[in-house]
C-alpha atoms as a PDB file:
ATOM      1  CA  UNK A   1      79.044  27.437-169.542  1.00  0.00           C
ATOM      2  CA  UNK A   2      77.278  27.263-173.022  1.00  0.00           C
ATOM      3  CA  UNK A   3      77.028  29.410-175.559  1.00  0.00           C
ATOM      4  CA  UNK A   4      73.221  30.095-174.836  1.00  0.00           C
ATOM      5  CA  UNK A   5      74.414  30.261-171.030  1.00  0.00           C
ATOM      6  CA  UNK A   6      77.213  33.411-171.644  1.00  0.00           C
ATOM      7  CA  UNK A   7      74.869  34.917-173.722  1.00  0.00           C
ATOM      8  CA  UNK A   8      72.575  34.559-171.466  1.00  0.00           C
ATOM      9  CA  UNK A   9      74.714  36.035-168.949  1.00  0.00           C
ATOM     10  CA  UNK A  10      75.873  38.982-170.624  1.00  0.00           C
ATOM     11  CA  UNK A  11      72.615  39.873-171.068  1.00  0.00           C
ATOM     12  CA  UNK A  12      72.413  39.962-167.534  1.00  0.00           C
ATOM     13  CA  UNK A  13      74.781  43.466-167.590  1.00  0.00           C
ATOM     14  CA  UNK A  14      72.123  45.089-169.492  1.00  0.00           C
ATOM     15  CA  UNK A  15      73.890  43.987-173.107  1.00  0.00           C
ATOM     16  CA  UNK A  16      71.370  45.409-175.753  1.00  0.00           C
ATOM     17  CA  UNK A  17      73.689  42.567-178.631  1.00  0.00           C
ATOM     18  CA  UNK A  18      73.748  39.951-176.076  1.00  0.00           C
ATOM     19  CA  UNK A  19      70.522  40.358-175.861  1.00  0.00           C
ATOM     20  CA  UNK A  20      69.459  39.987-179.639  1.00  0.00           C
ATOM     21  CA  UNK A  21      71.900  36.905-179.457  1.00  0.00           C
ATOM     22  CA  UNK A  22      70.485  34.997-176.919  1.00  0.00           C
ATOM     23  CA  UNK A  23      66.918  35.505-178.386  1.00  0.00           C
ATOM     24  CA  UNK A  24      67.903  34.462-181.925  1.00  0.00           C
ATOM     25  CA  UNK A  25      69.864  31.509-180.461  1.00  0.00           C
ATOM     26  CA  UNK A  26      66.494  30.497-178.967  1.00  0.00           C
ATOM     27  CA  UNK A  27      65.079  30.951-181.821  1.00  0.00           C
ATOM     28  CA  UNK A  28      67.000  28.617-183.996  1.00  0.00           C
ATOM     29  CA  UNK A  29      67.323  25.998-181.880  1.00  0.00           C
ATOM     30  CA  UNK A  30      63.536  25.436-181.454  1.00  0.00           C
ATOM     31  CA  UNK A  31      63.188  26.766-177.621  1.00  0.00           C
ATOM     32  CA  UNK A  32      60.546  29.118-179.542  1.00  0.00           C
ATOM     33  CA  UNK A  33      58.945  27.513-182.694  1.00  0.00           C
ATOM     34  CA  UNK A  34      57.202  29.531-185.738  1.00  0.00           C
ATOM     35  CA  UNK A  35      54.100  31.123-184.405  1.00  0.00           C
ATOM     36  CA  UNK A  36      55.382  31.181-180.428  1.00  0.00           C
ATOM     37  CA  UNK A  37      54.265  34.120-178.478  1.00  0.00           C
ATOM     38  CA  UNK A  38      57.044  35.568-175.997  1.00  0.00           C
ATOM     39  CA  UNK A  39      55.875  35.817-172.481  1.00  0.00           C
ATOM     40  CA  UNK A  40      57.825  39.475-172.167  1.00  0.00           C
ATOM     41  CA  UNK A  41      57.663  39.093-167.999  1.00  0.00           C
ATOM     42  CA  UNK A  42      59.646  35.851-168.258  1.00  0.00           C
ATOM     43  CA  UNK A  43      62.160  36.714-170.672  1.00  0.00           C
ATOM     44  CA  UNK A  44      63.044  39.918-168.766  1.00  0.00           C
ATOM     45  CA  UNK A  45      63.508  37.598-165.378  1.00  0.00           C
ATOM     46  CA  UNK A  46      65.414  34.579-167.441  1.00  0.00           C
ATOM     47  CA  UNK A  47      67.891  37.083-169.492  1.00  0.00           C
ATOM     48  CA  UNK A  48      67.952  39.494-166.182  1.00  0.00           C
ATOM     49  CA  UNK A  49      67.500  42.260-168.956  1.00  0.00           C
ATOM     50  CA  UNK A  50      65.256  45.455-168.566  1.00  0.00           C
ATOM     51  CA  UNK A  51      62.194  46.208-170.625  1.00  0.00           C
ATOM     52  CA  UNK A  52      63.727  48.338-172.434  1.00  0.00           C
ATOM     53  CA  UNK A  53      66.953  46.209-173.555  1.00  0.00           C
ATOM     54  CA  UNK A  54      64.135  43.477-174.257  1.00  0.00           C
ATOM     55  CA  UNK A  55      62.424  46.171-176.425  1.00  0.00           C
ATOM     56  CA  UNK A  56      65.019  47.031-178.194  1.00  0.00           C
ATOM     57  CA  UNK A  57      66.054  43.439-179.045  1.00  0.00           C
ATOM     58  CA  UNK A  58      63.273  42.929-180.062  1.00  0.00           C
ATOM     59  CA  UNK A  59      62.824  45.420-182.977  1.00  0.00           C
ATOM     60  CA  UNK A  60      66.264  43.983-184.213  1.00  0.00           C
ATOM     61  CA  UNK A  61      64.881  40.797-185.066  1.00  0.00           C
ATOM     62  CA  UNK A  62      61.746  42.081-186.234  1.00  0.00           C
ATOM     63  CA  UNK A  63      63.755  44.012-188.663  1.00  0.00           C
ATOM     64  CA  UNK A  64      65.533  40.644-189.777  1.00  0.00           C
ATOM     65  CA  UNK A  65      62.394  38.604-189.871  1.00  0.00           C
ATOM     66  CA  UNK A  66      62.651  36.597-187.216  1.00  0.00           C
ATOM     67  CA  UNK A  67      59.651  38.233-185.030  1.00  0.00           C
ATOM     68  CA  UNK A  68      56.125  40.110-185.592  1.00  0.00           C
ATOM     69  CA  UNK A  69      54.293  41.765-183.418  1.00  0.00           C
ATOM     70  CA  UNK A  70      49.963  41.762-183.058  1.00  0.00           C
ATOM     71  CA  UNK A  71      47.630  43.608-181.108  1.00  0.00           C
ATOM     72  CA  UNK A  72      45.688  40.374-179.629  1.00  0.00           C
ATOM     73  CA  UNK A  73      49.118  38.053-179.922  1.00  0.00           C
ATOM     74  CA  UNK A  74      51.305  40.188-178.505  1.00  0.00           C
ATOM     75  CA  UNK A  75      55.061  39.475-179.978  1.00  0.00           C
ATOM     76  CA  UNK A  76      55.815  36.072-181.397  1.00  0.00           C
ATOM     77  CA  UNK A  77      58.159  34.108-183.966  1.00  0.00           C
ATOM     78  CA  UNK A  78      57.473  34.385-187.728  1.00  0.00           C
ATOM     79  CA  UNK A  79      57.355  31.671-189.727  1.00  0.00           C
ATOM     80  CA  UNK A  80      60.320  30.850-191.095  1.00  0.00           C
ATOM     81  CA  UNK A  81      59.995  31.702-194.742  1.00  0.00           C
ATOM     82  CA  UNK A  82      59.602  35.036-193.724  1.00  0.00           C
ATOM     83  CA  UNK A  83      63.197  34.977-192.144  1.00  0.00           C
ATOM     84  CA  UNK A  84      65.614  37.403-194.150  1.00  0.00           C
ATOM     85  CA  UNK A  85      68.405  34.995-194.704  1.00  0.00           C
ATOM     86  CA  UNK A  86      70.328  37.644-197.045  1.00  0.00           C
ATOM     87  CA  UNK A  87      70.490  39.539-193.848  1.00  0.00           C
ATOM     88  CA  UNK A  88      74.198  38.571-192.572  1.00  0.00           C
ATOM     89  CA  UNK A  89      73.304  37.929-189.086  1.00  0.00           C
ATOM     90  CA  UNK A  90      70.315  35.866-189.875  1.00  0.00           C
ATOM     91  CA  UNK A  91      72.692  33.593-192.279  1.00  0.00           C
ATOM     92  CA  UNK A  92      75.197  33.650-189.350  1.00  0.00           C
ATOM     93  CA  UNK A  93      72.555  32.134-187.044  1.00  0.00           C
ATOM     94  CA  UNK A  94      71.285  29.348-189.360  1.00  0.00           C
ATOM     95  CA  UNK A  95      74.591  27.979-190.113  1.00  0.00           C
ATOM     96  CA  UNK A  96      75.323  28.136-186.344  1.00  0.00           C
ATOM     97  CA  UNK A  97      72.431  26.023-185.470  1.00  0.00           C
ATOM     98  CA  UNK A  98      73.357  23.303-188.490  1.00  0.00           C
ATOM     99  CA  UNK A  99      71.746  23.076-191.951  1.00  0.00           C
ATOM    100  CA  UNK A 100      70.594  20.241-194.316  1.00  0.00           C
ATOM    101  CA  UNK A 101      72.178  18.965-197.798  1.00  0.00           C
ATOM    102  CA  UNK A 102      68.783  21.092-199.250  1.00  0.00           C
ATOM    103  CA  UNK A 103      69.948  24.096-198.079  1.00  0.00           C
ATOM    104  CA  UNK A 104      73.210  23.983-199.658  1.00  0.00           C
ATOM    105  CA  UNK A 105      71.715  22.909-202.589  1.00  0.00           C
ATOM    106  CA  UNK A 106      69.559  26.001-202.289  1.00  0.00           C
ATOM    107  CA  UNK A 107      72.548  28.013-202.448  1.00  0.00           C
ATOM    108  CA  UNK A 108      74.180  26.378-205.243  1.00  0.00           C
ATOM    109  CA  UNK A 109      71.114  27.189-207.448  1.00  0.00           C
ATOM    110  CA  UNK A 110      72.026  30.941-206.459  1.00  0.00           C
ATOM    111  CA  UNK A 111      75.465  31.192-207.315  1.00  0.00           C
ATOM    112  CA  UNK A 112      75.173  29.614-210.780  1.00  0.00           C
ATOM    113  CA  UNK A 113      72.702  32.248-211.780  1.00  0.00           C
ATOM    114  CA  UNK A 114      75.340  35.124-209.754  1.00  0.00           C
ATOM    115  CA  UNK A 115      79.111  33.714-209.919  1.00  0.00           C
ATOM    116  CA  UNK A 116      79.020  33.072-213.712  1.00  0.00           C
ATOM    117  CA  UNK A 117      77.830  36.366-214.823  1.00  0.00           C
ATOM    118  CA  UNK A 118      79.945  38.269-211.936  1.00  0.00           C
ATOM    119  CA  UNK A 119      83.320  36.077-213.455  1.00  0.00           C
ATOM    120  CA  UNK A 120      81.924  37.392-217.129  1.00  0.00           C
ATOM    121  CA  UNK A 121      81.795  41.105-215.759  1.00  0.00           C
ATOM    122  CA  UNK A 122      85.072  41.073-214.073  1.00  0.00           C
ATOM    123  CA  UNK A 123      86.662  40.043-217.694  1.00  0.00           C
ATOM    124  CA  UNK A 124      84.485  43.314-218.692  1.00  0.00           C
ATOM    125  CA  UNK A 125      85.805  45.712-215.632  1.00  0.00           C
ATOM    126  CA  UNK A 126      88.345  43.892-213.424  1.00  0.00           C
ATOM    127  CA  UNK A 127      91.528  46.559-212.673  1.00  0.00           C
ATOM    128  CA  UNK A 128      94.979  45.227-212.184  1.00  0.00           C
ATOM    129  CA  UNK A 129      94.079  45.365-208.212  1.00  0.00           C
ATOM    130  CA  UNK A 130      91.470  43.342-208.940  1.00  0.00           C
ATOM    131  CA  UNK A 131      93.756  40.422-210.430  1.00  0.00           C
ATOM    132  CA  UNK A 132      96.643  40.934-207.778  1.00  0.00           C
ATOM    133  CA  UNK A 133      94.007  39.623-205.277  1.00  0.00           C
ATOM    134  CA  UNK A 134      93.148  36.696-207.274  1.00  0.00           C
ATOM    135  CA  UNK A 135      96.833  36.314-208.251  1.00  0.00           C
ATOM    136  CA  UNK A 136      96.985  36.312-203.946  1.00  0.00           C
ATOM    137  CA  UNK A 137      94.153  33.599-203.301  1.00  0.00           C
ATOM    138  CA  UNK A 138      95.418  31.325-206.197  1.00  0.00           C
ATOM    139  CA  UNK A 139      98.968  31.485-204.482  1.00  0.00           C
ATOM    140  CA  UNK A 140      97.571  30.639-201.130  1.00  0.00           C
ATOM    141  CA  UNK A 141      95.099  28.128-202.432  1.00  0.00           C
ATOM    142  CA  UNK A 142      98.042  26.393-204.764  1.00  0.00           C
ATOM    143  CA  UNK A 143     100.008  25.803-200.962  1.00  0.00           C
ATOM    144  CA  UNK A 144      97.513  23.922-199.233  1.00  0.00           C
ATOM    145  CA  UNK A 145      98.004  20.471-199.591  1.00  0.00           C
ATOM    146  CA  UNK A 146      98.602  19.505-196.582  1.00  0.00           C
ATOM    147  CA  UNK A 147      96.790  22.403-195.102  1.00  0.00           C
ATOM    148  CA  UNK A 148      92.958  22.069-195.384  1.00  0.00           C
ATOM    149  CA  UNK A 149      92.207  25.394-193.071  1.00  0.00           C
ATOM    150  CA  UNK A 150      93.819  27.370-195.585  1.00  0.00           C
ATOM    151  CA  UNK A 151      92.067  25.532-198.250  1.00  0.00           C
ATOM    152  CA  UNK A 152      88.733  26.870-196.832  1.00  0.00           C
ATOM    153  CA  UNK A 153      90.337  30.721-196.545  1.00  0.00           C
ATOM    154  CA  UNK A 154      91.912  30.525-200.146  1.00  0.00           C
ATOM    155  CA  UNK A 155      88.777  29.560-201.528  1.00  0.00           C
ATOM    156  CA  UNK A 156      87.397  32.535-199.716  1.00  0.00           C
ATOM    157  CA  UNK A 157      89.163  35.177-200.544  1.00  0.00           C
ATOM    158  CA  UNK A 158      89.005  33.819-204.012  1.00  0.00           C
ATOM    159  CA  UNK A 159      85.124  33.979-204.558  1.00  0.00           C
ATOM    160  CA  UNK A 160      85.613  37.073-202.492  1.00  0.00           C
ATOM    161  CA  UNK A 161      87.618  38.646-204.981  1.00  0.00           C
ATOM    162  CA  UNK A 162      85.907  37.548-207.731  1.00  0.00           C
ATOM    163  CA  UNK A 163      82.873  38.754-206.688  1.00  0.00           C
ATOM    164  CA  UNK A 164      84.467  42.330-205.910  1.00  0.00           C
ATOM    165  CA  UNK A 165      86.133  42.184-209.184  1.00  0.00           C
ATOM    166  CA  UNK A 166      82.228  42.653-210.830  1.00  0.00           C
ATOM    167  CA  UNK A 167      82.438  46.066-210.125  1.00  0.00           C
ATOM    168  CA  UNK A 168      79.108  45.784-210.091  1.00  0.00           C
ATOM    169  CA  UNK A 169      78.233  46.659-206.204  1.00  0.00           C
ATOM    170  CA  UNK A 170      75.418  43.917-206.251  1.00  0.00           C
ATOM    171  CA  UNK A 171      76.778  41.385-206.980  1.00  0.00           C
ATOM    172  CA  UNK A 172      80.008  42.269-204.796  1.00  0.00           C
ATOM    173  CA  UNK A 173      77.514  42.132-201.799  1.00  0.00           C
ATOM    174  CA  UNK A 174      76.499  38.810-202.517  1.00  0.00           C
ATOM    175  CA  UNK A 175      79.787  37.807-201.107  1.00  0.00           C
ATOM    176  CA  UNK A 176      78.320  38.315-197.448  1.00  0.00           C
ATOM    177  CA  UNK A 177      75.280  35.704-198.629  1.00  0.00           C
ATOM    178  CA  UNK A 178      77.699  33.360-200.727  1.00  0.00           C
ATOM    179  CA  UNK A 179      81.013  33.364-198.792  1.00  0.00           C
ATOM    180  CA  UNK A 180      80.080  31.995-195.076  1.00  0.00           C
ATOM    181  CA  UNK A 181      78.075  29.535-196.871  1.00  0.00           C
ATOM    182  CA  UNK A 182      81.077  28.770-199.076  1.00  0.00           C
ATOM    183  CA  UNK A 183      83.311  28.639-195.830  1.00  0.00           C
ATOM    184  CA  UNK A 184      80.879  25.800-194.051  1.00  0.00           C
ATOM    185  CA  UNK A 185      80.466  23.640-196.923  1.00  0.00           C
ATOM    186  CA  UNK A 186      84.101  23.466-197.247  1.00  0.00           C
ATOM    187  CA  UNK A 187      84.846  22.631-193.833  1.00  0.00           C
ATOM    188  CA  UNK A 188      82.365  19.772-193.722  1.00  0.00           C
ATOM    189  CA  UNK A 189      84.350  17.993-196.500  1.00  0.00           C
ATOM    190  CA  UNK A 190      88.048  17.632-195.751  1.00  0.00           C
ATOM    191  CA  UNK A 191      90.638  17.846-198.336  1.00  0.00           C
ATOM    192  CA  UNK A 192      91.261  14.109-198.151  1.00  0.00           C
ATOM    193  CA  UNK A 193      87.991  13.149-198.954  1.00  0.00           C
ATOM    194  CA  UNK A 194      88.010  15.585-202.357  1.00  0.00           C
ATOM    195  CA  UNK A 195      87.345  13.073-205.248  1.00  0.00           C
ATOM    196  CA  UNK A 196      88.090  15.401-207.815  1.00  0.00           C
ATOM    197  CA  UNK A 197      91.343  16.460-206.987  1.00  0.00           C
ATOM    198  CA  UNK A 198      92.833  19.712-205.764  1.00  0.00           C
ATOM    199  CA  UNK A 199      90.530  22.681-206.594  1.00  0.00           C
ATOM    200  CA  UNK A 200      93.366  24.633-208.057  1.00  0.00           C
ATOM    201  CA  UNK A 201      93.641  24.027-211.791  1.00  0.00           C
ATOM    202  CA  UNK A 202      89.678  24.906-211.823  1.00  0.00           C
ATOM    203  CA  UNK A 203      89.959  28.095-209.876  1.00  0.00           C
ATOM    204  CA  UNK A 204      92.829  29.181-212.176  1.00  0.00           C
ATOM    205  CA  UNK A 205      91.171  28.669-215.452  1.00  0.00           C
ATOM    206  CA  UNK A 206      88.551  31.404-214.310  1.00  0.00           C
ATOM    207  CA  UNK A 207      91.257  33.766-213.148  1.00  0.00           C
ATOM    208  CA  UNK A 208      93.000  32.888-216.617  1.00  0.00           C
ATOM    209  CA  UNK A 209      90.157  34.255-218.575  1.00  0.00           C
ATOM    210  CA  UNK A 210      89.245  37.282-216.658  1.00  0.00           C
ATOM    211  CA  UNK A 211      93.307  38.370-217.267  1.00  0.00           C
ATOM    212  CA  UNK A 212      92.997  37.457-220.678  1.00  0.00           C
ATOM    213  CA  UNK A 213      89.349  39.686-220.782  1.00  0.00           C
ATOM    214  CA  UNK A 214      87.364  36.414-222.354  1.00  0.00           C
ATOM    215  CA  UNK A 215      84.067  37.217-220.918  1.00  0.00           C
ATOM    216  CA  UNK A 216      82.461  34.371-222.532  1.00  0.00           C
ATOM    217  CA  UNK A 217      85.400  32.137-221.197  1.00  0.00           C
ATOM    218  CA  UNK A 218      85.094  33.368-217.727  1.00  0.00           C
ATOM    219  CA  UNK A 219      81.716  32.497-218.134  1.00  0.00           C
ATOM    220  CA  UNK A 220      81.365  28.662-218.719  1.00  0.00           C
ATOM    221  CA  UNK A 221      85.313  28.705-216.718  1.00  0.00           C
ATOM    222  CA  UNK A 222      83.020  29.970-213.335  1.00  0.00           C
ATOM    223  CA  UNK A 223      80.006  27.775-214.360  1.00  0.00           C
ATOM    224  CA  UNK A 224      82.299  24.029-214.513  1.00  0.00           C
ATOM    225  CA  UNK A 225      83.825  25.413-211.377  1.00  0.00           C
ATOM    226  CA  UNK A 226      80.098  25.434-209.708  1.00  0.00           C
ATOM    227  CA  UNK A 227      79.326  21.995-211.333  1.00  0.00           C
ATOM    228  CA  UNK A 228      82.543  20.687-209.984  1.00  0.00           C
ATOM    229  CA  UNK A 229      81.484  21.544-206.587  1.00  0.00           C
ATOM    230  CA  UNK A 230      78.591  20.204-206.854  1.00  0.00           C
ATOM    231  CA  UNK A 231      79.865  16.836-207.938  1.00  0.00           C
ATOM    232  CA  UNK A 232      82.427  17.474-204.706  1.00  0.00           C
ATOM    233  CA  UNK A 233      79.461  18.703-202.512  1.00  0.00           C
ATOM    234  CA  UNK A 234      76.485  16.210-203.476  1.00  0.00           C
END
């Protein structure tokens, strides 16, 4: 069965999540396009849901973006720029359904103007917790050679704990925006086709100035990181 199919299906028990799941995944895989009005009667009968499950789906999404309701149109998909892609669900669903070079690109831009500055505060703030996680993904990152899974998590849990290292509590919830981004760009690009080497000598140079408290170091150490990537990541 597919993925639209079991969520479809669970639905069927009355599933208020299953619900929101199978609309979204409708959603972003063009069954309903920007400025589609749902017919309420034939989404109860095709997800076997009650009105109110349906209702309360519904909200959800509106919440994230994805839907807007009018008097004469009834409810109907939003166009897209209004969809809240900081929203961790929304991001979940649009890297589900696939996304272009552009987008990734997109997300580049952000960290450059975030990671840099968050690397620069962490020389400021970080504790000696902070560094023992680093210390942690730097281990696991140094051991994956052969290993290009644990490539993806190291790198993780390193801009994870970088991020968390701020102390700033923005900027540590980027991580939910930056990291599953992080994750799929990494796993499109396997560790044999890395032109520029292992990753680990650049990730170490940031964590090298944070322990050392060189904010200005951490600084331009997180910013050739970012343009290495991008080099790695065209």
């Amino acid at each position: 069965m597919s993925r639209s199919g079991r969520a479809a299906s669970a639905a069927g028990h009355g599933g208020h999540h299953a619900t929101v799941e199978a609309l979204a995944q409708r959603i972003f895989k063009g069954i309903y396009g920007e400025g589609d009005t749902l017919v309420v009667p034939e989404l109860m009968a095709e997800l076997d849901v009650s009105q109110t499950v349906l209702r309360e789906a519904v909200k959800v999404l509106t919440t994230k973006g994805l839907l807007d309701t009018d008097p004469h149109r009834g409810t109907f998909v939003s166009p897209r720029d209004e969809w809240n892609l900081l929203d961790t669900d929304v991001l979940r669903w649009k890297l589900a359904a696939g996304v272009s070079s552009d987008f990734f690109a997109d997300v580049l831009e952000l960290r450059r103007s975030i990671e840099p500055a968050a690397a620069a505060l962490a020389a400021e703030r970080r504790t000696d917790a902070d560094l023992a996680e680093l210390d942690a993904a730097l281990r696991t990152m140094a051991a994956t050679e052969d290993d290009p899974a644990l490539l993806v998590r190291a790198d993780a849990a390193f801009h994870t704990a970088m991020l968390l290292a701020s102390n700033n509590r923005f900027y540590a919830q980027m991580r939910r925006v930056i990291v599953p981004v992080l994750v799929e760009r990494d796993r499109a690009v396997p560790a044999a086709e890395r032109r520029f080497g292992h990753p680990h000598a650049a990730h170490a140079a940031v964590v090298d100035a944070v322990r050392d408290r060189d904010v200005d170091g951490a600084y331009m150490a997180m910013l050739e990181l970012l343009d290495v990537s991008a080099r790695e990541h065209p």
